[in-house]
N, C-alpha and C. Protein backbone atom coordinates (compact mmCIF):
# COMPACT_ATOMS: atom_id res chain seq x y z
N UNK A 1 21.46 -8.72 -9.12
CA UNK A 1 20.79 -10.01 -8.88
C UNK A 1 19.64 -9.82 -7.89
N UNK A 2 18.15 -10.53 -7.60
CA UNK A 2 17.58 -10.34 -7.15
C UNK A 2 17.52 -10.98 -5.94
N UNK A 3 17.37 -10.80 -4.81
CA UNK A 3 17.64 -11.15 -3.83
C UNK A 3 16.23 -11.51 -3.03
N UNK A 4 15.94 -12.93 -2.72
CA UNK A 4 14.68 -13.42 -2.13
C UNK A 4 14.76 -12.77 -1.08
N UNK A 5 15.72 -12.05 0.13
CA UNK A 5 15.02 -11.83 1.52
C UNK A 5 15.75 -10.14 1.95
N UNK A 6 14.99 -9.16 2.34
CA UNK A 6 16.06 -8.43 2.80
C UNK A 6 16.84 -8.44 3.75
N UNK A 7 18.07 -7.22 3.46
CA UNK A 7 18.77 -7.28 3.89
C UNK A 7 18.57 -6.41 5.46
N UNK A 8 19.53 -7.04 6.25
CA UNK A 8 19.37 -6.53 7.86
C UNK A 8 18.96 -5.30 7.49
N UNK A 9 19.66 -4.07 7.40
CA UNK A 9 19.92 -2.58 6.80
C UNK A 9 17.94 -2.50 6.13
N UNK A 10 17.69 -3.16 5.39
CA UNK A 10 16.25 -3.07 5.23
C UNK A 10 15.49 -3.04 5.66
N UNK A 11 15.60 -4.07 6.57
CA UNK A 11 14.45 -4.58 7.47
C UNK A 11 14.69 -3.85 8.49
N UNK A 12 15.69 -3.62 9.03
CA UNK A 12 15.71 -2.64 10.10
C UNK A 12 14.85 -1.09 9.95
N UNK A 13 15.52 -0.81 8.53
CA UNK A 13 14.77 0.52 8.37
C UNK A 13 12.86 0.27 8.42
N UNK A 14 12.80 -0.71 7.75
CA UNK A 14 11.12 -1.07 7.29
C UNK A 14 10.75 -1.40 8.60
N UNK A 15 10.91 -2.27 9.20
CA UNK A 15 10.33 -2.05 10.81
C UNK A 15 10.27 -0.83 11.41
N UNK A 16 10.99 -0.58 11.37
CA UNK A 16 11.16 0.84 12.34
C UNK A 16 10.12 2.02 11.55
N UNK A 17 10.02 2.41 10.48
CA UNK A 17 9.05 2.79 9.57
C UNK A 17 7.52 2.38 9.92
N UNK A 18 7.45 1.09 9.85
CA UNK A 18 6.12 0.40 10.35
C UNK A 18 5.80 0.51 11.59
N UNK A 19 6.77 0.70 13.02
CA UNK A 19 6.32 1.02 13.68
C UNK A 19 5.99 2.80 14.29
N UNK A 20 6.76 3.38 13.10
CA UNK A 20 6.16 4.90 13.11
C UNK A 20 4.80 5.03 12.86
N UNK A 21 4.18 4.28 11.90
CA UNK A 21 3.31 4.28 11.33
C UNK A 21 2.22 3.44 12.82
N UNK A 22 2.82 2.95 13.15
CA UNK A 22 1.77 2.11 14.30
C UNK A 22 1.61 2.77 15.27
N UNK A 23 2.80 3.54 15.84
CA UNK A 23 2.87 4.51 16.66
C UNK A 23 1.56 5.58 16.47
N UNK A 24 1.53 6.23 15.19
CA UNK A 24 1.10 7.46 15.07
C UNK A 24 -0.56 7.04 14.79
N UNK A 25 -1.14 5.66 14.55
CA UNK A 25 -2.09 5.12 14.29
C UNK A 25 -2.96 4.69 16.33
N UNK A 26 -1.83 4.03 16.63
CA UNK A 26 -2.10 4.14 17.94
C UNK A 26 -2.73 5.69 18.80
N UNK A 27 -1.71 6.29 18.35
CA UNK A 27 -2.14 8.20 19.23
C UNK A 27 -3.40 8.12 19.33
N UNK A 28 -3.78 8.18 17.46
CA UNK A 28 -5.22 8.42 16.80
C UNK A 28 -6.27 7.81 17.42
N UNK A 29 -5.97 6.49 17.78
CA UNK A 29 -6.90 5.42 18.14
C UNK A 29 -7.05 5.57 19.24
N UNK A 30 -6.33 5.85 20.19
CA UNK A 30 -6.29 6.44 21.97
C UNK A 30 -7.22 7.41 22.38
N UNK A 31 -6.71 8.41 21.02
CA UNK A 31 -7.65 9.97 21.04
C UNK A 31 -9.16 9.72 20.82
N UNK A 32 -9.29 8.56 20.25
CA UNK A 32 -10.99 8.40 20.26
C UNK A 32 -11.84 8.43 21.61
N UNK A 33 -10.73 7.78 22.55
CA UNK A 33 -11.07 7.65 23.72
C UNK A 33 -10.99 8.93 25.02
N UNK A 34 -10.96 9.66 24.70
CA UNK A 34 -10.41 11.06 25.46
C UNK A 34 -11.90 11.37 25.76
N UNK A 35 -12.16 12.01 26.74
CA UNK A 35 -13.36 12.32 26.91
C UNK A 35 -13.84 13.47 26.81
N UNK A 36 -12.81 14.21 26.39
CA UNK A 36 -13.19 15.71 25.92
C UNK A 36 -13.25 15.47 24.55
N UNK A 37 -12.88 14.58 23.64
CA UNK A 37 -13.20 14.61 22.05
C UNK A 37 -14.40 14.14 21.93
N UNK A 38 -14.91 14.74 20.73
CA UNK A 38 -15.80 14.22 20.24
C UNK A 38 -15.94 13.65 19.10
N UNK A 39 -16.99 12.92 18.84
CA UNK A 39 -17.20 12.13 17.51
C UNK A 39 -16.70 12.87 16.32
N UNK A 40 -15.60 12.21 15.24
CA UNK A 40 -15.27 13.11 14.05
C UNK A 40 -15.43 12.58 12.94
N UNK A 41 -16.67 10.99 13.19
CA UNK A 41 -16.37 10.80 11.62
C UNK A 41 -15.47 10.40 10.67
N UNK A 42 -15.53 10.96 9.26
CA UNK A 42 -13.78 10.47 8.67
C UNK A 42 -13.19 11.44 9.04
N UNK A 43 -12.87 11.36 9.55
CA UNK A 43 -11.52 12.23 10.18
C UNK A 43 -11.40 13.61 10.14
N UNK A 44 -11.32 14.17 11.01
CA UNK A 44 -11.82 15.24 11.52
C UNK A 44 -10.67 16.07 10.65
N UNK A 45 -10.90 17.67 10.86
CA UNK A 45 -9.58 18.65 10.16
C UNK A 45 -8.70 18.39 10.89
N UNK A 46 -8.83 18.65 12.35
CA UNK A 46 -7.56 18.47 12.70
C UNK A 46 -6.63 17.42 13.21
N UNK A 47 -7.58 15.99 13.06
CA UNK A 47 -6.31 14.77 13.00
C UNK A 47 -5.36 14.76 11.82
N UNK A 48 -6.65 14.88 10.11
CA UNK A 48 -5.74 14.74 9.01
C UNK A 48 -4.44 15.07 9.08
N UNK A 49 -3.91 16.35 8.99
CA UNK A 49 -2.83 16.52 8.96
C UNK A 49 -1.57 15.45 10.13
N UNK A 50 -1.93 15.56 11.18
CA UNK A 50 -1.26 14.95 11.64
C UNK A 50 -0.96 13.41 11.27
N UNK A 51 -2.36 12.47 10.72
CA UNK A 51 -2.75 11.56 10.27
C UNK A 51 -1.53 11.38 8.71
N UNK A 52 -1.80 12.13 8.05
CA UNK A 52 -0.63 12.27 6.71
C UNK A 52 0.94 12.54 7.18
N UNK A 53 1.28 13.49 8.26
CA UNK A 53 2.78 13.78 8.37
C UNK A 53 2.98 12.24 8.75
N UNK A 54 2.12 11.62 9.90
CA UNK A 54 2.81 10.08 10.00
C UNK A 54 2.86 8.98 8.97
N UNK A 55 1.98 8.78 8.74
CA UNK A 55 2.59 8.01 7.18
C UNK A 55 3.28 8.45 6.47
N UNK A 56 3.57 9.79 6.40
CA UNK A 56 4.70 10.04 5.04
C UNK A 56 5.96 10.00 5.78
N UNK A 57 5.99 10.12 6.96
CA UNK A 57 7.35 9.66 8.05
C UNK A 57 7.58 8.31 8.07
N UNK A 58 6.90 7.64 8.23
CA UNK A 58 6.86 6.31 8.70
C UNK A 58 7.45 5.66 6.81
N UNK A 59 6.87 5.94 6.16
CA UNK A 59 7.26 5.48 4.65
C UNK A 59 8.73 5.93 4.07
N UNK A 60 9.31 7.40 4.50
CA UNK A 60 10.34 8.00 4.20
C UNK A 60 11.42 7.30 4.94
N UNK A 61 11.11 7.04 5.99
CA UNK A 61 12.37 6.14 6.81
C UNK A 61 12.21 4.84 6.32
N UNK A 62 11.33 4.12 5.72
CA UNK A 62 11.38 2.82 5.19
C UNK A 62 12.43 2.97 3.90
N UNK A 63 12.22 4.31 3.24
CA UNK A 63 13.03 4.15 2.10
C UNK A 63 14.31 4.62 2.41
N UNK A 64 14.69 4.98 3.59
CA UNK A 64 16.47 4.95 3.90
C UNK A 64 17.05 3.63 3.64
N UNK A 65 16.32 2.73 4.30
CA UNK A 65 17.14 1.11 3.87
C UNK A 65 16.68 1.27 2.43
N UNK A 66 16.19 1.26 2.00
CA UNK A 66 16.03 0.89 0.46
C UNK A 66 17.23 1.61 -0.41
N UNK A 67 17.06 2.76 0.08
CA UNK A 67 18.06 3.60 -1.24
C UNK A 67 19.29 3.04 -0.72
N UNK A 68 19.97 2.67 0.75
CA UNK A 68 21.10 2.92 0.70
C UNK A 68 21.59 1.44 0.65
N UNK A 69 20.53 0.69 0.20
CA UNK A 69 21.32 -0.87 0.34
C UNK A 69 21.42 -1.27 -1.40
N UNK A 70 20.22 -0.46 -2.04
CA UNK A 70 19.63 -0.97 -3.57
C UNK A 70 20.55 0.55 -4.48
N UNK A 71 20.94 1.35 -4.03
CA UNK A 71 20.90 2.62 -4.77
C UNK A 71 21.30 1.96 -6.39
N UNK A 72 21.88 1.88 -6.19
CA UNK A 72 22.92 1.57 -7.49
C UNK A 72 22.15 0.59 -8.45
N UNK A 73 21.72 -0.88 -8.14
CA UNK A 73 20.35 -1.68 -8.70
C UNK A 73 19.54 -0.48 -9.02
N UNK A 74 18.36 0.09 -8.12
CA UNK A 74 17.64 0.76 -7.96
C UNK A 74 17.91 1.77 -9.54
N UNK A 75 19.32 2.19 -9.98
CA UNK A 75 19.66 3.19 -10.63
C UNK A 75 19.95 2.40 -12.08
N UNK A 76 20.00 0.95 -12.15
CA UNK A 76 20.35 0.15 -13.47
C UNK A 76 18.89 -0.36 -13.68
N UNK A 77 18.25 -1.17 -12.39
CA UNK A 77 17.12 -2.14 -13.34
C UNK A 77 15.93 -1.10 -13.12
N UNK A 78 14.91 -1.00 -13.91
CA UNK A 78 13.66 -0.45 -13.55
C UNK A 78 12.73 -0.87 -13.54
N UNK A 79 13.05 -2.34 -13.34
CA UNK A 79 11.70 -3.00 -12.73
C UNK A 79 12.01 -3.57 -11.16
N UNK A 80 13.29 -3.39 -10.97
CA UNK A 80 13.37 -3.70 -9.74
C UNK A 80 13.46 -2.28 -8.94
N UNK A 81 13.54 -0.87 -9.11
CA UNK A 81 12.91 -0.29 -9.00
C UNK A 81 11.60 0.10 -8.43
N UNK A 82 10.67 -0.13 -10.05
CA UNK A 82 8.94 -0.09 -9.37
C UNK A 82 8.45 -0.95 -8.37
N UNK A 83 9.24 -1.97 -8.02
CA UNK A 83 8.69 -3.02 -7.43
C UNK A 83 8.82 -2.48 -5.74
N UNK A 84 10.32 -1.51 -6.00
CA UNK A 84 10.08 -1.12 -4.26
C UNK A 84 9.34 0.36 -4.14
N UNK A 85 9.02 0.87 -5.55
CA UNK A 85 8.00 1.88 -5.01
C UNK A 85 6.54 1.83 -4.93
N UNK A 86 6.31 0.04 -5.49
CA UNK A 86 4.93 -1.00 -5.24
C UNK A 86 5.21 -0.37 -3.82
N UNK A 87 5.91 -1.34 -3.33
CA UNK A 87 5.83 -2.14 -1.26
C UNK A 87 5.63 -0.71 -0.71
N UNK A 88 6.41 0.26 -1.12
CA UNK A 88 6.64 1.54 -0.23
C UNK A 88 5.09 2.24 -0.35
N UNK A 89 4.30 2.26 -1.73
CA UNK A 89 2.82 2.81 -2.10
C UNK A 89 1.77 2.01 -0.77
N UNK A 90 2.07 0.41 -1.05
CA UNK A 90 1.50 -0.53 -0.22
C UNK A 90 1.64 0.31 0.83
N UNK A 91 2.75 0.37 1.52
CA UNK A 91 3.16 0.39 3.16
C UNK A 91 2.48 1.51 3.43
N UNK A 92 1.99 2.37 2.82
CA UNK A 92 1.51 4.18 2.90
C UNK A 92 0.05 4.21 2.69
N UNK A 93 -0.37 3.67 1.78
CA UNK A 93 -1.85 3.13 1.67
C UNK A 93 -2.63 2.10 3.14
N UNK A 94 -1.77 1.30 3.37
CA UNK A 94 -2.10 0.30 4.42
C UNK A 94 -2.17 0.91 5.73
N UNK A 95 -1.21 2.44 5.61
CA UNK A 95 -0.96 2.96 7.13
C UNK A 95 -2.83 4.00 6.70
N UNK A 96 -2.73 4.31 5.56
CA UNK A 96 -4.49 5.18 5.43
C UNK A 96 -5.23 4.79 5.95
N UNK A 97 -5.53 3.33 5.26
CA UNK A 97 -6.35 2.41 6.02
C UNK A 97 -6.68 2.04 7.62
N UNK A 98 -5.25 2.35 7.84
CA UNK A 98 -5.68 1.88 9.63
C UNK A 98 -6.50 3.19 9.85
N UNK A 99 -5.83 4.32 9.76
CA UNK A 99 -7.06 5.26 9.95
C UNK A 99 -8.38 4.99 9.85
N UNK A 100 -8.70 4.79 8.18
CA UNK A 100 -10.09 4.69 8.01
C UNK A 100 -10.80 3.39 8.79
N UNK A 101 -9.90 2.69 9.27
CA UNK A 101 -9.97 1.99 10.37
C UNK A 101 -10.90 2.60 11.87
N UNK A 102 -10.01 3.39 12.62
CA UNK A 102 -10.09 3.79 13.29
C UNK A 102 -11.37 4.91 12.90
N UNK A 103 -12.20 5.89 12.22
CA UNK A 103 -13.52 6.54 11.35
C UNK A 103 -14.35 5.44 11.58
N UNK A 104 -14.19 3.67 11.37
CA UNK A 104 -15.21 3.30 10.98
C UNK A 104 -15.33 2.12 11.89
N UNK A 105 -14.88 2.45 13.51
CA UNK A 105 -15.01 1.83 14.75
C UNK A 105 -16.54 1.16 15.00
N UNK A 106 -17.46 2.21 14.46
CA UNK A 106 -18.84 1.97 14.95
C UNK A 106 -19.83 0.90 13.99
N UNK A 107 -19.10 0.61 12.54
CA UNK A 107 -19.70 -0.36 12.07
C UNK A 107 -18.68 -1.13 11.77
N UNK A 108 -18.90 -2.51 11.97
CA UNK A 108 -18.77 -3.86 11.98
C UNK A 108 -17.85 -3.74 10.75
N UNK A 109 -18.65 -4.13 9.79
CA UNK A 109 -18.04 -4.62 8.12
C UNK A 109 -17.25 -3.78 7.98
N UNK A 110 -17.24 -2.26 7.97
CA UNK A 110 -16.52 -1.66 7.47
C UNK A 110 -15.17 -1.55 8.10
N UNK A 111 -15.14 -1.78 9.50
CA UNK A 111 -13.84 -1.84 10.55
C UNK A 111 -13.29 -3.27 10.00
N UNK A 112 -13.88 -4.31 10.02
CA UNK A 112 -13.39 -5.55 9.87
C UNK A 112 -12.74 -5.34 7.75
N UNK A 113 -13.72 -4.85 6.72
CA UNK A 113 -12.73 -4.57 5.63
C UNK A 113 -11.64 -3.58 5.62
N UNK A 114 -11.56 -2.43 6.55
CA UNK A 114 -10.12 -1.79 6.55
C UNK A 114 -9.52 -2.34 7.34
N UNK A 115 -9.36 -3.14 8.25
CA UNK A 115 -8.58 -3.89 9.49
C UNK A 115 -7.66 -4.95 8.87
N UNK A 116 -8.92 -5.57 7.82
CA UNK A 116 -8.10 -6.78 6.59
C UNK A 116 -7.03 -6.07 6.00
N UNK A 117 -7.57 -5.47 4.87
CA UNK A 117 -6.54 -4.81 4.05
C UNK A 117 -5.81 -3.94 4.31
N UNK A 118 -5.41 -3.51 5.32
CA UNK A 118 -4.41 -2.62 6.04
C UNK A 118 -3.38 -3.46 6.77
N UNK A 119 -3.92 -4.26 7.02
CA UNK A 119 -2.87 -5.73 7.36
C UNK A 119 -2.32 -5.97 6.09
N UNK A 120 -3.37 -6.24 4.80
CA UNK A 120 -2.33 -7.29 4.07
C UNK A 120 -1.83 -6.26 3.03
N UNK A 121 -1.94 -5.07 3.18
CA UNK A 121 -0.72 -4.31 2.52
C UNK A 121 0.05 -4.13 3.03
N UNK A 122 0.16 -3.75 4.36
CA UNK A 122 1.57 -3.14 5.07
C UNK A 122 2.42 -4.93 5.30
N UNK A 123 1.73 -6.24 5.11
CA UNK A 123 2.33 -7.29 4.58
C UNK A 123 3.10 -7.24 3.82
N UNK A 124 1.90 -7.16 2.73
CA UNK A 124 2.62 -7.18 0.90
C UNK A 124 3.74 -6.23 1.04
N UNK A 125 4.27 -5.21 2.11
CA UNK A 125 5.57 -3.95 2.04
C UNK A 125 6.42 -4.45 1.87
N UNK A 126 6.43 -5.97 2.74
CA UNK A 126 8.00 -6.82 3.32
C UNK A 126 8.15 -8.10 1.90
N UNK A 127 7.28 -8.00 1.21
CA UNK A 127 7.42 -8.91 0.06
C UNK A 127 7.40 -8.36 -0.96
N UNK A 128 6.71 -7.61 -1.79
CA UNK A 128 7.16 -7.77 -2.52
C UNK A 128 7.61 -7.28 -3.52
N UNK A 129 9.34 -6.91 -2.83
CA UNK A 129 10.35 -6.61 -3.54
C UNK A 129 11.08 -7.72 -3.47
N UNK A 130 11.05 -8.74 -2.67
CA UNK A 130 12.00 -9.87 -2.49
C UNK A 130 11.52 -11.44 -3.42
N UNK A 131 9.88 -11.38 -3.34
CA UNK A 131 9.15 -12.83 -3.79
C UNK A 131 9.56 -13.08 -5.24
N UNK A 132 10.28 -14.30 -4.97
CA UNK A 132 10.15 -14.87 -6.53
C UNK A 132 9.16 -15.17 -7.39
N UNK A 133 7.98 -15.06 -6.36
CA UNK A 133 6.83 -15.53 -7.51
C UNK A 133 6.22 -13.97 -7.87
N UNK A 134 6.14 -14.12 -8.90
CA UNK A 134 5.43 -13.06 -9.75
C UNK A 134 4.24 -12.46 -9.28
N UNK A 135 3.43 -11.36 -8.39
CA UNK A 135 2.31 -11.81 -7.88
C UNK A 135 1.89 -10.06 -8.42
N UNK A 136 2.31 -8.94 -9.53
CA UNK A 136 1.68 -8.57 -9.67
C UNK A 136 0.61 -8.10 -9.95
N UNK A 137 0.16 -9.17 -10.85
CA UNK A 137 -1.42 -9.02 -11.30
C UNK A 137 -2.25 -9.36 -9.93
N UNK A 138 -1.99 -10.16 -8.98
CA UNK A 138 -3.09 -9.90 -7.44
C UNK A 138 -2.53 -8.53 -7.10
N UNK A 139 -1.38 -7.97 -7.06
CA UNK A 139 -1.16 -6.67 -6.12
C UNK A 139 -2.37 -5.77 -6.79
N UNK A 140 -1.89 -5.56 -8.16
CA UNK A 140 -2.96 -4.86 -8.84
C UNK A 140 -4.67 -5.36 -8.67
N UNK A 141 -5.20 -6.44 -8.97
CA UNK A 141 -6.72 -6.69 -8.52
C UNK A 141 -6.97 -6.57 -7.01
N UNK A 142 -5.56 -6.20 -6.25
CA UNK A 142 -6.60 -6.09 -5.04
C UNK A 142 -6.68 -4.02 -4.90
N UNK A 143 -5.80 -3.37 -5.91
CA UNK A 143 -5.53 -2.15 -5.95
C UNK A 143 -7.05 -1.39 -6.27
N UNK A 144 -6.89 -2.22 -7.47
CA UNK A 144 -8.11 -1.61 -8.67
C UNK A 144 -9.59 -2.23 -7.44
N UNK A 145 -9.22 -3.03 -6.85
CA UNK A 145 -10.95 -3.33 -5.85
C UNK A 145 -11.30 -2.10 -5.24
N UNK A 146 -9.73 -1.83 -4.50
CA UNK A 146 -10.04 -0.98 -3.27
C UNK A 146 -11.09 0.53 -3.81
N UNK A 147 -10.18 0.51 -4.90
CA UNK A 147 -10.54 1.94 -5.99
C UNK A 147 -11.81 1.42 -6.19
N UNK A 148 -12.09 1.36 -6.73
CA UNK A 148 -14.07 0.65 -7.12
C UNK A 148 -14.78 0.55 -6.02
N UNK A 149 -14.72 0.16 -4.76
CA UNK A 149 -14.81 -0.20 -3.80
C UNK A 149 -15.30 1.49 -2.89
N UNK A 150 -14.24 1.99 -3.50
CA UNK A 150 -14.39 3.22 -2.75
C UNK A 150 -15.99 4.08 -3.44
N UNK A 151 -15.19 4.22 -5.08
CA UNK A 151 -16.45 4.94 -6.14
C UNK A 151 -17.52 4.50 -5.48
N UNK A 152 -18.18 2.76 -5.66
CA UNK A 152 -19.22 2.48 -5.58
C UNK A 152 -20.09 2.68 -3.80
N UNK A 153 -19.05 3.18 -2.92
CA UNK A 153 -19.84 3.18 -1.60
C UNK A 153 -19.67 4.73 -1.07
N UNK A 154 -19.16 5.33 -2.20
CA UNK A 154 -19.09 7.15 -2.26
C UNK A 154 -20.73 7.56 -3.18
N UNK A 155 -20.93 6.45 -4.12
CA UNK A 155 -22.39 6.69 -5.35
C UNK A 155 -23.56 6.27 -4.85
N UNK A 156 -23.82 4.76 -4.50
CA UNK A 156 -25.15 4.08 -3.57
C UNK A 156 -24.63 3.63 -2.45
N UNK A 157 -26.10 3.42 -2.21
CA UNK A 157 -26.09 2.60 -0.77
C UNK A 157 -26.12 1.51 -0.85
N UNK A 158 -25.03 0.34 -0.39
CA UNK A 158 -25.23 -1.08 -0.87
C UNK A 158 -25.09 -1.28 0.63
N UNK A 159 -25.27 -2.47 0.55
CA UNK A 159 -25.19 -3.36 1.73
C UNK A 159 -23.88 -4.17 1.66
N UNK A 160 -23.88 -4.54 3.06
CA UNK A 160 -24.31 -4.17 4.22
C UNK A 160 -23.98 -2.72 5.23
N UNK A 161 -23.39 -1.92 4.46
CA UNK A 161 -23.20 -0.93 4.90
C UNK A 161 -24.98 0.25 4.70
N UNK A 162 -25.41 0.10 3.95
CA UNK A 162 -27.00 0.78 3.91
C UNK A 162 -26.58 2.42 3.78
N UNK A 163 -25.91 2.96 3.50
CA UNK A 163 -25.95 4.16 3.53
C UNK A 163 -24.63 4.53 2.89
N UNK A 164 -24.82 5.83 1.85
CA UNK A 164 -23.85 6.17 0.80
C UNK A 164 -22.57 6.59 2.04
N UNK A 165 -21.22 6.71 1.56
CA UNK A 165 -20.70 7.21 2.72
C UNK A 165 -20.13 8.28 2.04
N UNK A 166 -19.61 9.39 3.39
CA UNK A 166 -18.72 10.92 3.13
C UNK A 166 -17.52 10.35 1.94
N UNK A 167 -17.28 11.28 1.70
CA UNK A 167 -16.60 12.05 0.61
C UNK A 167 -14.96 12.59 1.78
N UNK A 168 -13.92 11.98 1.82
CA UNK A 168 -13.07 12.77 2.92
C UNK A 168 -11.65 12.82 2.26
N UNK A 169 -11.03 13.80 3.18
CA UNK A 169 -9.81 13.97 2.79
C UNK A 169 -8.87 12.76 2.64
N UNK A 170 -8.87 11.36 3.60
CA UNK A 170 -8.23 10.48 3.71
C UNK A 170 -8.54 9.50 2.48
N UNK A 171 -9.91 9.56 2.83
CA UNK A 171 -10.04 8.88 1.24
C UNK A 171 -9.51 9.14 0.37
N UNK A 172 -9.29 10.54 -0.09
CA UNK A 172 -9.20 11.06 -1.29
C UNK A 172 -7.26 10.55 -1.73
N UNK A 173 -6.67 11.19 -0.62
CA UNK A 173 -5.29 10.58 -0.39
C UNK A 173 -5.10 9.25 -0.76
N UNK A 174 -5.95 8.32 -0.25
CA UNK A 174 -5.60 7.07 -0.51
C UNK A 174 -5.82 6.61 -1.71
N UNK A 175 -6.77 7.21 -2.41
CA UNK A 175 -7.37 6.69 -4.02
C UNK A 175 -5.98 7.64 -4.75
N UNK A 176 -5.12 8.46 -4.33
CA UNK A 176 -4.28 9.06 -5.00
C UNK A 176 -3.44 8.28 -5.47
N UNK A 177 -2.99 7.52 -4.03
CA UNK A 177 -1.84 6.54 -3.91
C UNK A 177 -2.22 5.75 -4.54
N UNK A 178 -3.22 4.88 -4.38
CA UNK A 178 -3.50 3.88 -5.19
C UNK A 178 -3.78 3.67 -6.88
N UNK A 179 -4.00 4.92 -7.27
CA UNK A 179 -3.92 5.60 -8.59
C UNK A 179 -2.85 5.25 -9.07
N UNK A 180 -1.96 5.55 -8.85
CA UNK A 180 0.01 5.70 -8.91
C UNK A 180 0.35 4.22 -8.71
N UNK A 181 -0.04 3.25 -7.47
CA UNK A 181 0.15 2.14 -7.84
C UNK A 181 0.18 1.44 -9.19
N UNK A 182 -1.37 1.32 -9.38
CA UNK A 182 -1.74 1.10 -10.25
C UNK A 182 -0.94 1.23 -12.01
N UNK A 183 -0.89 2.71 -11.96
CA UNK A 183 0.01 3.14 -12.98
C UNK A 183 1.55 1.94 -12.44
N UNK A 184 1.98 2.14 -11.59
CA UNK A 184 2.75 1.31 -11.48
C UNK A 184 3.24 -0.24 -11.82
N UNK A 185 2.00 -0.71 -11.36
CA UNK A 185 1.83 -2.36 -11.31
C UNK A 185 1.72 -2.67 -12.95
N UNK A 186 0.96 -1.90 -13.49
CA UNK A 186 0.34 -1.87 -15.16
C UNK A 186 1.60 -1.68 -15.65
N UNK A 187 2.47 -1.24 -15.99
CA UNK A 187 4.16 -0.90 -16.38
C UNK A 187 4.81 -2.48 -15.85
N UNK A 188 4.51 -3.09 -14.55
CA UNK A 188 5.43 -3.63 -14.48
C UNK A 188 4.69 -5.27 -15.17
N UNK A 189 3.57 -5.17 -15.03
CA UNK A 189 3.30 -6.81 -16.11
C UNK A 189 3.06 -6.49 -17.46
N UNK A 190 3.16 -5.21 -18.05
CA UNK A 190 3.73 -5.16 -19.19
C UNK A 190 4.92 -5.31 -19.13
N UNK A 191 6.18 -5.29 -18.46
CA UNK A 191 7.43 -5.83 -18.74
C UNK A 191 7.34 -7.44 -18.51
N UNK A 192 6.91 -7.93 -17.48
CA UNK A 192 6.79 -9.36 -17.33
C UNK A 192 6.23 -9.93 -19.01
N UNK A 193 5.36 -9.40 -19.21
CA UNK A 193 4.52 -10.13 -20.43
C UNK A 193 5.71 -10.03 -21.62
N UNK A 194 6.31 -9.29 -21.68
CA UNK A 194 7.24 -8.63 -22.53
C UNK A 194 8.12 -9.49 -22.38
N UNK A 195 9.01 -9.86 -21.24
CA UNK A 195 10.04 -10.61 -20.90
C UNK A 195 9.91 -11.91 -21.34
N UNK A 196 8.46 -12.59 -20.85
CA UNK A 196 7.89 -13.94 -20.96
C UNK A 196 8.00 -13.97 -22.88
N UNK A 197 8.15 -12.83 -23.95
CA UNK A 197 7.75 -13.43 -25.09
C UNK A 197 9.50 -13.40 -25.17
N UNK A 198 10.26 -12.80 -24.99
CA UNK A 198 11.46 -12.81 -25.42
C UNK A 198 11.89 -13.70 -25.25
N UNK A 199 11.67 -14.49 -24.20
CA UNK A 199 12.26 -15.87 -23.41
C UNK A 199 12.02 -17.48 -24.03
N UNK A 200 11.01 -16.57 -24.74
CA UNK A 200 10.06 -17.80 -25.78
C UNK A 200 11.00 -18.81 -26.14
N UNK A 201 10.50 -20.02 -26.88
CA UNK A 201 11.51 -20.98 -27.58
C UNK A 201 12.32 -20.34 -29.00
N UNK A 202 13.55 -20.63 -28.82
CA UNK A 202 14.41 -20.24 -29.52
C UNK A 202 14.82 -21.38 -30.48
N UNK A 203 14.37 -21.35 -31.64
CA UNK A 203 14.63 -22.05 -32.88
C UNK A 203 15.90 -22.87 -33.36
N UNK A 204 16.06 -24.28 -33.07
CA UNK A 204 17.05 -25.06 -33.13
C UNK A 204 17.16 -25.19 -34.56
N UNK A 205 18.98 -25.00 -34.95
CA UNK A 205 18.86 -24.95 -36.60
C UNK A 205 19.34 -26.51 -36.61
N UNK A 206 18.85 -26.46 -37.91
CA UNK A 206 18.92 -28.19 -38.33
C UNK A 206 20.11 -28.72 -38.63
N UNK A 207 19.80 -29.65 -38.68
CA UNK A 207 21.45 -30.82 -39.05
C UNK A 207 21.80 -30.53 -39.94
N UNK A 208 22.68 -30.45 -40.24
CA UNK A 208 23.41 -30.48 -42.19
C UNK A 208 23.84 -31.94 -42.43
């Protein structure tokens, strides 16, 4: 049965996850300030790595509550399933973002669009595996933006940003994840669409 809210055991793990992830976003963001570092751009060689072990920490302990509260669901339905390896993609993508966050301190728009959407994915983590309302087709249009979003400010120079931007490892990571979403989200409103015809009106036989 699907369950609108998680469970303690969940949320415990998913907080604690999110704040690995805040933790290790914080370091990053501190280290800008050191006065022996210098400017690195998207992210220098040697934050990345450290930059990736924390999100993939921070996401791996989110999925301890998951497996050990859902295992068994998790192992019958497979759409309830994709739906927590949606939130968990979200929660891992959203922790990228704060990075590219933190790369893009010095202009305006671009700090204020990863600041947004790094918020409202590591949001979307805590929903939605639980929301009754159907909301994959937005998870997906805001997936497929980010992806386009990226192409088109990797190809020209648009505004208000005025200048093509680097090509980086974090990026590249994040268009991975979001790749895989995608594949994801696309599977799961083909089952919705699928479900919605089966459910259709069912043909009342006539009087005799």
């Amino acid at each position: 049965m699907l369950r609108s809210r998680p469970s303690i055991t969940e949320l415990a793990f998913l907080i604690c996850g999110v704040l690995i992830i805040l933790v290790g976003w914080v370091a990053d963001f501190l280290g800008l300030f050191e006065l022996a570092s210098e400017p690195t751009g998207h992210g220098s060689s040697t934050t990345f790595p450290l930059r990736l072990f924390m999100t993939m920490f921070g996401v791996a302990f989110s999925t301890i509550g998951v497996g050990f509260e859902n295992f068994p669901q998790i192992l019958l339905g497979g759409d309830r399933a994709k739906r927590f390896i949606v939130a968990l993609l979200f929660l891992g993508d959203g922790s990228l973002h704060l990075y590219a966050f933190n790369d893009h301190l010095g202009d305006l728009f671009s700090a204020t669009f990863f600041a947004v959407f790094s918020a409202v994915q590591i949001a979307a983590a805590f929903i939605i595996p639980y929301t009754k309302y159907r909301l994959d087709s937005v998870w997906l249009a805001i997936t497929v933006f980010l992806i386009l979003a990226y192409v088109v400010t990797r190809t020209v120079a648009i505004w208000p940003i005025g200048f093509v931007e680097d090509v980086d490892a974090l990026g590249i990571v994040s268009k991975l994840v979001e790749l895989v979403t995608v594949l994801v989200l696309v599977s799961l409103v083909q089952s919705e669409r699928a479900s919605r015809r089966q459910a259709g009106p069912v043909p009342v036989a006539a009087h005799r």
